[in-house]
C-alpha atoms as a PDB file:
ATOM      1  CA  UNK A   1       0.000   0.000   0.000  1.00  0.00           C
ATOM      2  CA  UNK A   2       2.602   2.315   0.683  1.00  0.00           C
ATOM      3  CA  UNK A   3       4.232   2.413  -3.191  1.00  0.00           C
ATOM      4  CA  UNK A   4       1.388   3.710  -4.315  1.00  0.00           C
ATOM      5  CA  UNK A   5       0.791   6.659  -1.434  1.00  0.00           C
ATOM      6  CA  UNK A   6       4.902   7.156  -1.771  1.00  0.00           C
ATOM      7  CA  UNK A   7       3.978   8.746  -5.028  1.00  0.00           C
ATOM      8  CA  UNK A   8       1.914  11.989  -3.952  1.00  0.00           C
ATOM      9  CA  UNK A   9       2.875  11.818   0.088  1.00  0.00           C
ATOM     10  CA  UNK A  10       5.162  11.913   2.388  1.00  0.00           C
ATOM     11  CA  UNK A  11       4.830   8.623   4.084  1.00  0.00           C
ATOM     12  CA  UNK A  12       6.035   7.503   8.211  1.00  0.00           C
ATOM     13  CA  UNK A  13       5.527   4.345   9.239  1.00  0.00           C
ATOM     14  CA  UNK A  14       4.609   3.987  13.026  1.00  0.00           C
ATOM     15  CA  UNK A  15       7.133   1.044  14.494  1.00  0.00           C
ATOM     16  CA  UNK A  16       6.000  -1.172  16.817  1.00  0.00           C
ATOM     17  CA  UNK A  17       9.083  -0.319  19.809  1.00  0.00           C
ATOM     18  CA  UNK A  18      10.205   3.295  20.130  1.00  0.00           C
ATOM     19  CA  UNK A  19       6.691   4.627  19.658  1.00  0.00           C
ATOM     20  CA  UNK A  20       6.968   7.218  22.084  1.00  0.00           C
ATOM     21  CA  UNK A  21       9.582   8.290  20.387  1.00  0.00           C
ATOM     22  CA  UNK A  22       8.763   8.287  16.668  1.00  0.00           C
ATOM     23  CA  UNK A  23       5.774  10.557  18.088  1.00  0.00           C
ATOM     24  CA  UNK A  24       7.851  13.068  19.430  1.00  0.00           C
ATOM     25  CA  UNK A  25       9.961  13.400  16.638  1.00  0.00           C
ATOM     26  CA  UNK A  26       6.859  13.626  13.793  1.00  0.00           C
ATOM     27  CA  UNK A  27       3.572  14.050  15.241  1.00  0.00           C
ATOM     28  CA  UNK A  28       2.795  16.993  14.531  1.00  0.00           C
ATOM     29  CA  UNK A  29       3.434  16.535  10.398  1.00  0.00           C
ATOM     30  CA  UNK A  30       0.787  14.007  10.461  1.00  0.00           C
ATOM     31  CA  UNK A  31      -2.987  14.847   9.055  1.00  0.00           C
ATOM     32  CA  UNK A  32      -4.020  11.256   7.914  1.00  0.00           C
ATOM     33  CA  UNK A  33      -3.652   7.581   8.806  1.00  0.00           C
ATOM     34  CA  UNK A  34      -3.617   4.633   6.330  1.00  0.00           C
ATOM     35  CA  UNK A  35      -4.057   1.229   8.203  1.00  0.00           C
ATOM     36  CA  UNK A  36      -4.321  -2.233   6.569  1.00  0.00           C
ATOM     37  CA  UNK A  37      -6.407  -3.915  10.040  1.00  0.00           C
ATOM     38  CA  UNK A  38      -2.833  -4.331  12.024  1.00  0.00           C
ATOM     39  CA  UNK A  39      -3.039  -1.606  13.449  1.00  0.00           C
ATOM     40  CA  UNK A  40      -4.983   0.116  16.626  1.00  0.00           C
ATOM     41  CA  UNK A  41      -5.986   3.720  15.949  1.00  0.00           C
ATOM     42  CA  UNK A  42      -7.143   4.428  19.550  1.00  0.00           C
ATOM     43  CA  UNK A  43      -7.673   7.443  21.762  1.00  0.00           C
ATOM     44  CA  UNK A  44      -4.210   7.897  22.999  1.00  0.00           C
ATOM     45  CA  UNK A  45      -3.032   7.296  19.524  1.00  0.00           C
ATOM     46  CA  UNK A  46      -5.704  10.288  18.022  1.00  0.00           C
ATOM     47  CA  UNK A  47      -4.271  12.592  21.196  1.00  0.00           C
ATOM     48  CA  UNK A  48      -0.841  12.485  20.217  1.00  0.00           C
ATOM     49  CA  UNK A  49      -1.390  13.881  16.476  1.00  0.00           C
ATOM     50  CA  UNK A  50      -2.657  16.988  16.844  1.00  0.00           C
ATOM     51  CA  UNK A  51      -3.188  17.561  13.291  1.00  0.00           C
ATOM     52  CA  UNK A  52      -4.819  14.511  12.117  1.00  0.00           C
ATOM     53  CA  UNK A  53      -7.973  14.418   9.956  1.00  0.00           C
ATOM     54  CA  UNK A  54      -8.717  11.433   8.397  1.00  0.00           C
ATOM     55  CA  UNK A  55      -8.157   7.457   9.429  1.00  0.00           C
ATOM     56  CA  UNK A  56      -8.174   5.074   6.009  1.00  0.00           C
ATOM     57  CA  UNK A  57      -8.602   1.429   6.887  1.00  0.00           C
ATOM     58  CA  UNK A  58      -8.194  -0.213   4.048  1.00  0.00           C
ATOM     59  CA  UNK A  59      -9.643  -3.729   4.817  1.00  0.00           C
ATOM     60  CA  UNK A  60     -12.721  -5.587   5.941  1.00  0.00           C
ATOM     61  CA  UNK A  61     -14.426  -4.277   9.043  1.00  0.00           C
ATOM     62  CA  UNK A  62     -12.883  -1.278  11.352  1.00  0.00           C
ATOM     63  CA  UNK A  63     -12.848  -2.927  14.970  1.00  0.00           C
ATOM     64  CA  UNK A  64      -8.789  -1.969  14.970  1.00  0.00           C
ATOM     65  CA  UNK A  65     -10.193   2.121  15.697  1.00  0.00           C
ATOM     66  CA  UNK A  66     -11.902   3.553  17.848  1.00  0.00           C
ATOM     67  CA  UNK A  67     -14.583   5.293  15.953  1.00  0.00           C
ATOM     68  CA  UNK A  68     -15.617   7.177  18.890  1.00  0.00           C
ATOM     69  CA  UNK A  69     -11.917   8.738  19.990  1.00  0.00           C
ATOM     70  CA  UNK A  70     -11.373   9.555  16.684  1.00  0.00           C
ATOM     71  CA  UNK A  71     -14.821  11.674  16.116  1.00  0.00           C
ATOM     72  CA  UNK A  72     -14.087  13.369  19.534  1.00  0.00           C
ATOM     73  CA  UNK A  73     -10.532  14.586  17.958  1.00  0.00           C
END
Protein backbone atom coordinates (compact mmCIF):
# COMPACT_ATOMS: atom_id res chain seq x y z
CA UNK A 1 0.00 0.00 0.00
CA UNK A 2 2.60 2.32 0.68
CA UNK A 3 4.23 2.41 -3.19
CA UNK A 4 1.39 3.71 -4.31
CA UNK A 5 0.79 6.66 -1.43
CA UNK A 6 4.90 7.16 -1.77
CA UNK A 7 3.98 8.75 -5.03
CA UNK A 8 1.91 11.99 -3.95
CA UNK A 9 2.88 11.82 0.09
CA UNK A 10 5.16 11.91 2.39
CA UNK A 11 4.83 8.62 4.08
CA UNK A 12 6.03 7.50 8.21
CA UNK A 13 5.53 4.35 9.24
CA UNK A 14 4.61 3.99 13.03
CA UNK A 15 7.13 1.04 14.49
CA UNK A 16 6.00 -1.17 16.82
CA UNK A 17 9.08 -0.32 19.81
CA UNK A 18 10.21 3.29 20.13
CA UNK A 19 6.69 4.63 19.66
CA UNK A 20 6.97 7.22 22.08
CA UNK A 21 9.58 8.29 20.39
CA UNK A 22 8.76 8.29 16.67
CA UNK A 23 5.77 10.56 18.09
CA UNK A 24 7.85 13.07 19.43
CA UNK A 25 9.96 13.40 16.64
CA UNK A 26 6.86 13.63 13.79
CA UNK A 27 3.57 14.05 15.24
CA UNK A 28 2.80 16.99 14.53
CA UNK A 29 3.43 16.54 10.40
CA UNK A 30 0.79 14.01 10.46
CA UNK A 31 -2.99 14.85 9.05
CA UNK A 32 -4.02 11.26 7.91
CA UNK A 33 -3.65 7.58 8.81
CA UNK A 34 -3.62 4.63 6.33
CA UNK A 35 -4.06 1.23 8.20
CA UNK A 36 -4.32 -2.23 6.57
CA UNK A 37 -6.41 -3.92 10.04
CA UNK A 38 -2.83 -4.33 12.02
CA UNK A 39 -3.04 -1.61 13.45
CA UNK A 40 -4.98 0.12 16.63
CA UNK A 41 -5.99 3.72 15.95
CA UNK A 42 -7.14 4.43 19.55
CA UNK A 43 -7.67 7.44 21.76
CA UNK A 44 -4.21 7.90 23.00
CA UNK A 45 -3.03 7.30 19.52
CA UNK A 46 -5.70 10.29 18.02
CA UNK A 47 -4.27 12.59 21.20
CA UNK A 48 -0.84 12.49 20.22
CA UNK A 49 -1.39 13.88 16.48
CA UNK A 50 -2.66 16.99 16.84
CA UNK A 51 -3.19 17.56 13.29
CA UNK A 52 -4.82 14.51 12.12
CA UNK A 53 -7.97 14.42 9.96
CA UNK A 54 -8.72 11.43 8.40
CA UNK A 55 -8.16 7.46 9.43
CA UNK A 56 -8.17 5.07 6.01
CA UNK A 57 -8.60 1.43 6.89
CA UNK A 58 -8.19 -0.21 4.05
CA UNK A 59 -9.64 -3.73 4.82
CA UNK A 60 -12.72 -5.59 5.94
CA UNK A 61 -14.43 -4.28 9.04
CA UNK A 62 -12.88 -1.28 11.35
CA UNK A 63 -12.85 -2.93 14.97
CA UNK A 64 -8.79 -1.97 14.97
CA UNK A 65 -10.19 2.12 15.70
CA UNK A 66 -11.90 3.55 17.85
CA UNK A 67 -14.58 5.29 15.95
CA UNK A 68 -15.62 7.18 18.89
CA UNK A 69 -11.92 8.74 19.99
CA UNK A 70 -11.37 9.55 16.68
CA UNK A 71 -14.82 11.67 16.12
CA UNK A 72 -14.09 13.37 19.53
CA UNK A 73 -10.53 14.59 17.96
Amino acid sequence: MNEGLEASYDVLDLPDEGRDAFLAEHADRVVAIACTGNGLVDADLAAALPRLQVVVNHGVGYENVDVDACLAH
